[in-house]
PDB file of N, CA and C in Angstrom:
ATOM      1  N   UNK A   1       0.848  -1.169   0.000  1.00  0.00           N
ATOM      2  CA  UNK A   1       0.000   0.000   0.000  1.00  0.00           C
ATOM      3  C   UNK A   1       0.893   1.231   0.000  1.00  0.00           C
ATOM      4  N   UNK A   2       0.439   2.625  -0.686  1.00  0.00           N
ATOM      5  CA  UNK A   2       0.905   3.339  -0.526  1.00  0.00           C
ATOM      6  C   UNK A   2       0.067   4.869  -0.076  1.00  0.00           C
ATOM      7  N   UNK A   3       1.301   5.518   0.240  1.00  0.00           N
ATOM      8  CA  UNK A   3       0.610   6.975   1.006  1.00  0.00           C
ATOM      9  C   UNK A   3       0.989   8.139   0.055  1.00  0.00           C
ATOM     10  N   UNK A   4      -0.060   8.645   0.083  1.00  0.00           N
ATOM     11  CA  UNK A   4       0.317  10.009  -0.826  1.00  0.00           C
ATOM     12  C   UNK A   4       0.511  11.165  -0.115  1.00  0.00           C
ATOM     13  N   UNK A   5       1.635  11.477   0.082  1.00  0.00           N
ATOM     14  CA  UNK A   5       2.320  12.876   0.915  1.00  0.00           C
ATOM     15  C   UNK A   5       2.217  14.312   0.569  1.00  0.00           C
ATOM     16  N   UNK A   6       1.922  14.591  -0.768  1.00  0.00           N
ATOM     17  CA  UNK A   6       1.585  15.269  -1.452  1.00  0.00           C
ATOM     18  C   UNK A   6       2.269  15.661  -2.653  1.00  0.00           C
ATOM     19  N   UNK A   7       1.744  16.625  -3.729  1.00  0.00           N
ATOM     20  CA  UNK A   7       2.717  17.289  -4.771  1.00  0.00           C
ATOM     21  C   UNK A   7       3.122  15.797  -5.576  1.00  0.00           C
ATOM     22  N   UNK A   8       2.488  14.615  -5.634  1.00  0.00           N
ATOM     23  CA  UNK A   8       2.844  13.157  -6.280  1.00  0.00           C
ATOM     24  C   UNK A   8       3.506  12.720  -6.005  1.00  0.00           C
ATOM     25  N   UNK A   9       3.978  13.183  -4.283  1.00  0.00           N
ATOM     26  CA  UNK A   9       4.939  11.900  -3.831  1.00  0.00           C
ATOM     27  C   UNK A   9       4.134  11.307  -3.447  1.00  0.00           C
ATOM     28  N   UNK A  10       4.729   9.638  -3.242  1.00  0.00           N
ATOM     29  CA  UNK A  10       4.220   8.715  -2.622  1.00  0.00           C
ATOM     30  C   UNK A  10       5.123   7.815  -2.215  1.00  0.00           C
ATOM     31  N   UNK A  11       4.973   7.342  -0.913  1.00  0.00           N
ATOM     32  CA  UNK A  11       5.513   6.201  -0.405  1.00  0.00           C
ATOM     33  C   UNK A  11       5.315   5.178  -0.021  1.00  0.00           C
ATOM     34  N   UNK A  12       5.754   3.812   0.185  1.00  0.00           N
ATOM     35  CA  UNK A  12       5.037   2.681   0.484  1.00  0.00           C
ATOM     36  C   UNK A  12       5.149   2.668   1.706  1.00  0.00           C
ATOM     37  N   UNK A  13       3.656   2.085   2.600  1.00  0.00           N
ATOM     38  CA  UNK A  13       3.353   2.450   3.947  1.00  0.00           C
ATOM     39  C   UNK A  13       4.312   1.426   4.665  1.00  0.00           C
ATOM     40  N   UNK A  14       4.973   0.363   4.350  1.00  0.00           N
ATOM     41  CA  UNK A  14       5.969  -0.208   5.252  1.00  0.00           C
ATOM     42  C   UNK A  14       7.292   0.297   5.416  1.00  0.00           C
ATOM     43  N   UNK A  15       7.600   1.436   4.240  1.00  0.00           N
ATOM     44  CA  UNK A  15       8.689   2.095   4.859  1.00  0.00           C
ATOM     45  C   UNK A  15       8.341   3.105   5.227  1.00  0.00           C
ATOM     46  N   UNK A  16       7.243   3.716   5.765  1.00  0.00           N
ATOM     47  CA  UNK A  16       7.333   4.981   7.134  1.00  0.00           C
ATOM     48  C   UNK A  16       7.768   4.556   8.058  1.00  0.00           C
ATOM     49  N   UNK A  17       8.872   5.409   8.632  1.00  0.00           N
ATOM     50  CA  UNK A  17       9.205   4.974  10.175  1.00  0.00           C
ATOM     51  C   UNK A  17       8.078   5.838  11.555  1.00  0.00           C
ATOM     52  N   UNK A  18       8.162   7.014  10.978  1.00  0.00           N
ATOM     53  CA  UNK A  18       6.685   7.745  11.843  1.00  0.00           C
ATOM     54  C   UNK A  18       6.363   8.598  10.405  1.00  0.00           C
ATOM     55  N   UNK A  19       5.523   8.877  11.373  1.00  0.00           N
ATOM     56  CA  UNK A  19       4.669  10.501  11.173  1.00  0.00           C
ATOM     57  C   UNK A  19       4.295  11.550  12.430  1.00  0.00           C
ATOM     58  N   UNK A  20       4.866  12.435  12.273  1.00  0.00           N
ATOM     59  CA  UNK A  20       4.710  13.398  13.141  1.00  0.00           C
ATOM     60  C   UNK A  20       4.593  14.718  12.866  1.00  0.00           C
ATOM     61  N   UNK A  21       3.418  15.586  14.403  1.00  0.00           N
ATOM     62  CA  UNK A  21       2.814  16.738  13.930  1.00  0.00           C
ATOM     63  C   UNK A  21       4.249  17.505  14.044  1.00  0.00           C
ATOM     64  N   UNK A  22       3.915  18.527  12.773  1.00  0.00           N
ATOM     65  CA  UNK A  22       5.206  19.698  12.502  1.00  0.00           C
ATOM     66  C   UNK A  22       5.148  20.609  14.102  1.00  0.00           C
ATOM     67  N   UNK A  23       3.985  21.302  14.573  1.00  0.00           N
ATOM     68  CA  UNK A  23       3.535  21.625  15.588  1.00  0.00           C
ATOM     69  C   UNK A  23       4.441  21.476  16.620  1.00  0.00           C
ATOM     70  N   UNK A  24       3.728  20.357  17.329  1.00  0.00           N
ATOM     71  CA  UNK A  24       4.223  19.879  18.470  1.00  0.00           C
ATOM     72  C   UNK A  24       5.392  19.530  18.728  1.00  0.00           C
ATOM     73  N   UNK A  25       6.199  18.842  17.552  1.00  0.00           N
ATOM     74  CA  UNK A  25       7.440  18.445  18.071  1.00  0.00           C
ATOM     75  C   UNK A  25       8.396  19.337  17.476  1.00  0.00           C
ATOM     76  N   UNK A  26       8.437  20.183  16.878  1.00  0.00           N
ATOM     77  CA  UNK A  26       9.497  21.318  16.394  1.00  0.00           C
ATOM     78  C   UNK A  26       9.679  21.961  17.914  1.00  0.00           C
ATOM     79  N   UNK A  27       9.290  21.656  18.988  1.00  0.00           N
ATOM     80  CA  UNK A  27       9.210  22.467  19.906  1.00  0.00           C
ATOM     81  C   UNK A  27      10.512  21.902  20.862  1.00  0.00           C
ATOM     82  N   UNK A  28      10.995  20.505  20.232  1.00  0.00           N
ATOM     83  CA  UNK A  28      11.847  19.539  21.218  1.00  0.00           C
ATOM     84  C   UNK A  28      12.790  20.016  20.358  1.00  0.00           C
ATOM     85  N   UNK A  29      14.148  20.386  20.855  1.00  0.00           N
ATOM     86  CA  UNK A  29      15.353  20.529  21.127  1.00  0.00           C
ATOM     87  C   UNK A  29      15.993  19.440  19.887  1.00  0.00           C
ATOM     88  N   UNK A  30      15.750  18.124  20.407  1.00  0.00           N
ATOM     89  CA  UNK A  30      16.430  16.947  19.970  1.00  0.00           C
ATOM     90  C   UNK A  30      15.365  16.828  18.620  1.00  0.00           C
ATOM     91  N   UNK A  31      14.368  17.238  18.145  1.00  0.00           N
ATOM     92  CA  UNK A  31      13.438  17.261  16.928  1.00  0.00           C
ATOM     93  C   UNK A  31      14.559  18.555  16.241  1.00  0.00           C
ATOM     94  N   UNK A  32      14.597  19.644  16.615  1.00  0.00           N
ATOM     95  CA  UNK A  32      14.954  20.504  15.495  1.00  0.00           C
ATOM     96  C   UNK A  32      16.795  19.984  15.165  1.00  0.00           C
ATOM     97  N   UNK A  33      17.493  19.204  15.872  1.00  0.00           N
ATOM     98  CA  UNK A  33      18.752  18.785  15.995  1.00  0.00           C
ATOM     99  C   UNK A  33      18.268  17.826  14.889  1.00  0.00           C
ATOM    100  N   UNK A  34      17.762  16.945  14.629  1.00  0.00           N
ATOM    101  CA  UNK A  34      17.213  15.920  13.943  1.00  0.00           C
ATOM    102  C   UNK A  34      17.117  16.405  12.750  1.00  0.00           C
ATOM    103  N   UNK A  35      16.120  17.236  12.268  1.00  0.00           N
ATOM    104  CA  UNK A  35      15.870  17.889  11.209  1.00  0.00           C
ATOM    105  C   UNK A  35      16.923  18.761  10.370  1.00  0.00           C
ATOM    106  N   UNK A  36      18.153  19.351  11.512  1.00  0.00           N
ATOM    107  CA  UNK A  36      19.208  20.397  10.786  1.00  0.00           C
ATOM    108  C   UNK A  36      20.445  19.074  10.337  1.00  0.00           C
ATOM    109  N   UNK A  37      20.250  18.207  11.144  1.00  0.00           N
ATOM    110  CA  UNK A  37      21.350  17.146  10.837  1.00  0.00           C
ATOM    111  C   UNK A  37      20.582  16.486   9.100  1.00  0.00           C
ATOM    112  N   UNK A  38      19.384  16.338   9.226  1.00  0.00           N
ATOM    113  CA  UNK A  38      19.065  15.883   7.855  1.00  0.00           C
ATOM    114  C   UNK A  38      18.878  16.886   6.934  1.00  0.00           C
ATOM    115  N   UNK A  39      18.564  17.612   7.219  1.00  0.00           N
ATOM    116  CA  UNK A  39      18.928  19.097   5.939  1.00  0.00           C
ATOM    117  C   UNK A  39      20.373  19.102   5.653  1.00  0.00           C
ATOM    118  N   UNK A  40      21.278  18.761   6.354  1.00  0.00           N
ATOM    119  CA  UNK A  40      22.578  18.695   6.105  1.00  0.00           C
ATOM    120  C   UNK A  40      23.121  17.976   5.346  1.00  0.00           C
ATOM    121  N   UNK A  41      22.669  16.671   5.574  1.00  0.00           N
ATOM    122  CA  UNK A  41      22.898  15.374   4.859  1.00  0.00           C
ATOM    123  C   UNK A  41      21.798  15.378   3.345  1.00  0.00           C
ATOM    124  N   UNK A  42      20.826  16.475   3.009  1.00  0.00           N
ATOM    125  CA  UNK A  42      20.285  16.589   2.061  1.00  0.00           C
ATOM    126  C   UNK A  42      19.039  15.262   1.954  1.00  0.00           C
ATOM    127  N   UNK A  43      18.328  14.691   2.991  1.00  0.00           N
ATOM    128  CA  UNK A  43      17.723  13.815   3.422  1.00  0.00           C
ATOM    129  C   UNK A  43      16.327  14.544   3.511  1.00  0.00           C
ATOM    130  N   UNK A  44      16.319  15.446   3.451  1.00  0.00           N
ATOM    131  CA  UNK A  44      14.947  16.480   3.106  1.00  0.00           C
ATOM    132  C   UNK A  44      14.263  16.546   2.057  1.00  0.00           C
ATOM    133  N   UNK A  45      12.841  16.315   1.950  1.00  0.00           N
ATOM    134  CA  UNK A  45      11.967  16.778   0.722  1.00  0.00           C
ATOM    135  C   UNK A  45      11.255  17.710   1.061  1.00  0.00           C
ATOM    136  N   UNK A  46      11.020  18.563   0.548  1.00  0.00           N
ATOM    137  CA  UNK A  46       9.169  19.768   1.244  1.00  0.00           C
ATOM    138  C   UNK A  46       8.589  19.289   0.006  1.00  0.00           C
ATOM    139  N   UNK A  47       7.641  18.341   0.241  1.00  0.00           N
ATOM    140  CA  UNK A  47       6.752  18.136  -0.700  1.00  0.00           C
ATOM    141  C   UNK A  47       5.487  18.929  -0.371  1.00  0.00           C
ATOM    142  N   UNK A  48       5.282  20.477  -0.237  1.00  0.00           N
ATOM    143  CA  UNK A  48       4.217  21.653  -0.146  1.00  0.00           C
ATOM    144  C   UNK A  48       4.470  22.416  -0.439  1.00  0.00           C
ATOM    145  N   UNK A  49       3.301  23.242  -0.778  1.00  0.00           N
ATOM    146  CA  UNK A  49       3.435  24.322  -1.147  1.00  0.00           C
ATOM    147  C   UNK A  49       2.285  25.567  -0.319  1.00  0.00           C
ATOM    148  N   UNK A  50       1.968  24.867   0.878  1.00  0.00           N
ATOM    149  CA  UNK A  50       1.248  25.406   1.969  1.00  0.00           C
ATOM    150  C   UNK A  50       2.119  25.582   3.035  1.00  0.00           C
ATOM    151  N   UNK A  51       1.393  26.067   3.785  1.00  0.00           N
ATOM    152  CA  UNK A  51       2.121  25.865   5.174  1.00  0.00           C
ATOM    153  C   UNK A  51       2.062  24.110   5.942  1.00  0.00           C
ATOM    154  N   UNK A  52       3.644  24.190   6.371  1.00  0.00           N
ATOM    155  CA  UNK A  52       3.680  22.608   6.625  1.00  0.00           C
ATOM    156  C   UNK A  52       2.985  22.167   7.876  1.00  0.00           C
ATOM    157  N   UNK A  53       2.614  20.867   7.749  1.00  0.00           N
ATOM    158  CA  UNK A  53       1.762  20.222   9.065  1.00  0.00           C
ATOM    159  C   UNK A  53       2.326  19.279   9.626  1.00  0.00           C
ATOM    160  N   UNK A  54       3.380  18.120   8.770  1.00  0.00           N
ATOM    161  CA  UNK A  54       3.502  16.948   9.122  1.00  0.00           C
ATOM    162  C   UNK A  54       4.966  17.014   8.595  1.00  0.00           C
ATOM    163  N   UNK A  55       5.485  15.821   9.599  1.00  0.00           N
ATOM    164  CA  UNK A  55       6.691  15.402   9.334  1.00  0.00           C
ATOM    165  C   UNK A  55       6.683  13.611   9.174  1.00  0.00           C
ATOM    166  N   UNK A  56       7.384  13.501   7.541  1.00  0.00           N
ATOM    167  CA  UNK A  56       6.976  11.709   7.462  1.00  0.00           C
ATOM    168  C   UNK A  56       8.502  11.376   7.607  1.00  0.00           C
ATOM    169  N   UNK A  57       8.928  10.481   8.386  1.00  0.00           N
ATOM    170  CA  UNK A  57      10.789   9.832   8.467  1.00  0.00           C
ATOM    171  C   UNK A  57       9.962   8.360   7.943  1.00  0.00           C
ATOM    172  N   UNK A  58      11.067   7.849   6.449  1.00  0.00           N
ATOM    173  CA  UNK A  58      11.020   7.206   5.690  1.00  0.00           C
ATOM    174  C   UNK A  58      11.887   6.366   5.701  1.00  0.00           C
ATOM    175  N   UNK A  59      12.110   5.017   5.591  1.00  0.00           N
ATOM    176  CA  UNK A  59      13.470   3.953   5.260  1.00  0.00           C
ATOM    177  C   UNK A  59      13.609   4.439   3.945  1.00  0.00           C
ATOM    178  N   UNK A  60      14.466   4.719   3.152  1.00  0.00           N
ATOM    179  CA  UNK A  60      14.718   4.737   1.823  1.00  0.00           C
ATOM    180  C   UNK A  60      15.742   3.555   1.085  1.00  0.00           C
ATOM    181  N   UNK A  61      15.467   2.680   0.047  1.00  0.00           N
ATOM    182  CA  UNK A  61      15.516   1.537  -0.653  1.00  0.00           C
ATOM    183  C   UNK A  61      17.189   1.447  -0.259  1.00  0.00           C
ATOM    184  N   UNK A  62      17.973   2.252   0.009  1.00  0.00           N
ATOM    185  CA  UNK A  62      20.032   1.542   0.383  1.00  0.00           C
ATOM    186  C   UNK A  62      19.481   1.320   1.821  1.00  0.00           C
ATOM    187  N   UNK A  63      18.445   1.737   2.764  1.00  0.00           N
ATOM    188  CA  UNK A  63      19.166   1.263   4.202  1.00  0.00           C
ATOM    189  C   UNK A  63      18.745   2.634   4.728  1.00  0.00           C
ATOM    190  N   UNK A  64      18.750   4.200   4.173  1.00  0.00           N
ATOM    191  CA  UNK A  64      19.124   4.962   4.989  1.00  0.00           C
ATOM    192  C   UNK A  64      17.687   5.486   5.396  1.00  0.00           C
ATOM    193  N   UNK A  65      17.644   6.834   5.335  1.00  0.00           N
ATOM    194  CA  UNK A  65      16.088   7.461   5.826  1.00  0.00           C
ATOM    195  C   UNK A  65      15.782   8.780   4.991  1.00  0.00           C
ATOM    196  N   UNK A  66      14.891   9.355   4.755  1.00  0.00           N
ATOM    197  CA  UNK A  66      14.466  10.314   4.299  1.00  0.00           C
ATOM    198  C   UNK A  66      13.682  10.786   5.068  1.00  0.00           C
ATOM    199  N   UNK A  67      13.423  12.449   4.937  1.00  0.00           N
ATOM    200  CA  UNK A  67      12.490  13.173   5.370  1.00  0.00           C
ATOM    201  C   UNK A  67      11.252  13.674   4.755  1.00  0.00           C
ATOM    202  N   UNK A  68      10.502  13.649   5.050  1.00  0.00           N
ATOM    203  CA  UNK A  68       9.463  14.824   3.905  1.00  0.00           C
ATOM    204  C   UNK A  68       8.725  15.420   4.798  1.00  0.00           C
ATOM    205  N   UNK A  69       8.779  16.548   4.334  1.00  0.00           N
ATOM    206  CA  UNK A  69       7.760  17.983   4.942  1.00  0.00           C
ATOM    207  C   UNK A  69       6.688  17.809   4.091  1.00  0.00           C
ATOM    208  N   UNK A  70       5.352  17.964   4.587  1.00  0.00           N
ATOM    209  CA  UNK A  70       4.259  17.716   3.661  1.00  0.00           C
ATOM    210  C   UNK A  70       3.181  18.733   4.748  1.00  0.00           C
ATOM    211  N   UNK A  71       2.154  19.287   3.689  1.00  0.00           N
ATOM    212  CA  UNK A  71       0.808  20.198   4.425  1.00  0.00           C
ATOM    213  C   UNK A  71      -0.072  19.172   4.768  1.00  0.00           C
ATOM    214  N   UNK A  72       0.124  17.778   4.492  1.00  0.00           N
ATOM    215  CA  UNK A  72      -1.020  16.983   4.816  1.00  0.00           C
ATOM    216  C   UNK A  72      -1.037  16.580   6.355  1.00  0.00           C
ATOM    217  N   UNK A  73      -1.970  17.089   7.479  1.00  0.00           N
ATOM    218  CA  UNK A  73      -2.289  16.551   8.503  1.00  0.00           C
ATOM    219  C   UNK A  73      -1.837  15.427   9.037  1.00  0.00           C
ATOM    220  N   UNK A  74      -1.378  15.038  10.190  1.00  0.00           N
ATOM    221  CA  UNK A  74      -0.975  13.434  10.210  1.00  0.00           C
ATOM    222  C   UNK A  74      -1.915  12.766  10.555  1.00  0.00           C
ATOM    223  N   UNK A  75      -3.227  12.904  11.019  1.00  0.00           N
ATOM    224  CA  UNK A  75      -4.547  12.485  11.206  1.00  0.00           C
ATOM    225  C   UNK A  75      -4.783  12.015  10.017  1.00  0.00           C
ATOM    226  N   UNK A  76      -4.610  12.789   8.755  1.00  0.00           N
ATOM    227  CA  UNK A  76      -5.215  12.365   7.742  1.00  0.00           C
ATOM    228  C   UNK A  76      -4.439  11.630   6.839  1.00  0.00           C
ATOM    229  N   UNK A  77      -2.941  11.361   7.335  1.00  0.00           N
ATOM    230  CA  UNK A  77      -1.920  10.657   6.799  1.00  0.00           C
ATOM    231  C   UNK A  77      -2.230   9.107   6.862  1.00  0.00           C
ATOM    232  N   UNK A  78      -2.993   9.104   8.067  1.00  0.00           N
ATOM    233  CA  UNK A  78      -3.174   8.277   9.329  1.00  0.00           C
ATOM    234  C   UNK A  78      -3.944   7.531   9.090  1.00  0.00           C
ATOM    235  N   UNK A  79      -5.299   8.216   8.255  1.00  0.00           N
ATOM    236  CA  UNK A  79      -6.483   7.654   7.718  1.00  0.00           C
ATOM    237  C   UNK A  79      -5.957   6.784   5.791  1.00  0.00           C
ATOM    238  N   UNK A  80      -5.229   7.898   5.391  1.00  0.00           N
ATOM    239  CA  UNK A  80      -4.982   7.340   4.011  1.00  0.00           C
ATOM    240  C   UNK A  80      -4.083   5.855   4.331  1.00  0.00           C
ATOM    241  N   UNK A  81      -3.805   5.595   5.104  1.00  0.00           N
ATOM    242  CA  UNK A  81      -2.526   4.739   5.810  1.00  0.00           C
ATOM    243  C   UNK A  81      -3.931   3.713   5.645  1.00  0.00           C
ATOM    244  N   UNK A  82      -4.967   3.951   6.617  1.00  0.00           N
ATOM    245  CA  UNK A  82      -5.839   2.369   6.704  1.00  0.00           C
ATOM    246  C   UNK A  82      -7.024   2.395   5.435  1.00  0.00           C
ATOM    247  N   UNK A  83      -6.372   2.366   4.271  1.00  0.00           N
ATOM    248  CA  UNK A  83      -7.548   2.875   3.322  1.00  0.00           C
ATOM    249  C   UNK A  83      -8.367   1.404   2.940  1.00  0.00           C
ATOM    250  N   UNK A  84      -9.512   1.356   2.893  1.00  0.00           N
ATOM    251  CA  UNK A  84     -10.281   0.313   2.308  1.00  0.00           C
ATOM    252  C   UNK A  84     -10.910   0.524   1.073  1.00  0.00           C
ATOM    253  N   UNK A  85     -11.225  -0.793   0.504  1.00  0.00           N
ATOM    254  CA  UNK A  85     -12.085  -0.771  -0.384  1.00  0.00           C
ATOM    255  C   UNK A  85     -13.282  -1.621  -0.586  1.00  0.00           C
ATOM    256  N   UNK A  86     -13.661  -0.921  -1.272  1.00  0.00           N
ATOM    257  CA  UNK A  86     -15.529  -1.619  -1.010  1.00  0.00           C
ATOM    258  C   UNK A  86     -15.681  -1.881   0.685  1.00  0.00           C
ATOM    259  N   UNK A  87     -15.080  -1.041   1.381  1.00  0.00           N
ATOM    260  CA  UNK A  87     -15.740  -1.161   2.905  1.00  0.00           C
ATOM    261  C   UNK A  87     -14.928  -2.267   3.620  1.00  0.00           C
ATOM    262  N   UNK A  88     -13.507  -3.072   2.623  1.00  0.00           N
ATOM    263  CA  UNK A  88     -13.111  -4.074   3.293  1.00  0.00           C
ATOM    264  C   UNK A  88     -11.918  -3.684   3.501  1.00  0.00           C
ATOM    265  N   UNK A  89     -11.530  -3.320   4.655  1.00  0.00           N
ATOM    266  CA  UNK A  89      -9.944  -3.285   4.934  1.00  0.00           C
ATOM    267  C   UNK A  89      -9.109  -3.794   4.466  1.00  0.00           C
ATOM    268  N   UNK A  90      -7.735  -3.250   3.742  1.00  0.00           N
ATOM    269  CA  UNK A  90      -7.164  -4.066   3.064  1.00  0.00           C
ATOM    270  C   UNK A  90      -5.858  -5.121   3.871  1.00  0.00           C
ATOM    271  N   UNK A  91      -5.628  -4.096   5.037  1.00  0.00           N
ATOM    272  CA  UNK A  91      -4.986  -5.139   6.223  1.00  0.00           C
ATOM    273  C   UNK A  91      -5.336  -4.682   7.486  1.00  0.00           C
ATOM    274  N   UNK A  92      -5.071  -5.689   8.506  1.00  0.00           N
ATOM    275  CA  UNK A  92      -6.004  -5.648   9.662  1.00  0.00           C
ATOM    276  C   UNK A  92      -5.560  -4.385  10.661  1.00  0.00           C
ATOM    277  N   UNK A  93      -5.768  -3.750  11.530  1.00  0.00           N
ATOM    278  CA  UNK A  93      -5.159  -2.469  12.296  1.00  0.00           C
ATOM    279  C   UNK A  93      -5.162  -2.911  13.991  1.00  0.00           C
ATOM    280  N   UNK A  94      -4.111  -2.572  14.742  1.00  0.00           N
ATOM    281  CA  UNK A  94      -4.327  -3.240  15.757  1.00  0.00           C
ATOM    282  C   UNK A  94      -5.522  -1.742  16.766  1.00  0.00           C
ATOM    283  N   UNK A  95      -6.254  -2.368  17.460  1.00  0.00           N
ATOM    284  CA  UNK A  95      -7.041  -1.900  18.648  1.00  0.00           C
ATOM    285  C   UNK A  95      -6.638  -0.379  19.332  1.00  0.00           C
ATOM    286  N   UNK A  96      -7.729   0.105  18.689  1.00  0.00           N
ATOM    287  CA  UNK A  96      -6.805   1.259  19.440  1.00  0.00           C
ATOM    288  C   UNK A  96      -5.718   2.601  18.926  1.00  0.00           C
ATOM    289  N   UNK A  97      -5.836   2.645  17.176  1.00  0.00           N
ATOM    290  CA  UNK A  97      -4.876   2.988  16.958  1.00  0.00           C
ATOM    291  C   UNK A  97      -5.850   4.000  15.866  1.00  0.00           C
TER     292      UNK A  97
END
């Protein structure tokens, strides 16, 4: 399955490592250290052209990780993540999530 991040990226949902709100965690110390170390290393995408909401950390196909800045909500990252069809889940979600 895959997630659409925006601007026609897309990634396959077994290599997200998270998703996280731009918000809340730009506020941690060790989040913006995170982010200047991967802007450094050129591990950054801004796939927007809004103001950003979400932060997706990606496995990328050698081993390493990617970033993407995206305007899409992580609620709604969250939802495209358990997408069904015809009403049938396409894999199961654990309790709670």
């Amino acid at each position: 399955m895959y997630i659409h991040l925006g601007m026609g990226v897309v990634v396959r949902e077994e290599d997200v490592v998270g998703i996280f709100d731009m918000e809340n965690t730009t506020v941690s110390g060790a989040t913006r250290d995170f982010l200047k170390r991967a802007q450094k290393e050129n591990l950054v995408e801004d796939v927007c052209y809004d103001l950003p909401r979400s932060i997706v950390v990606c496995r990328d196909y050698i081993g390493g990780e990617r970033v993407y800045i995206t305007q899409i909500a992580p609620a709604t990252l969250l939802k495209r993540s358990r997408a069904e069809i015809g009403g049938i889940a396409l894999r199961p979600h654990a309790k709670g999530l």
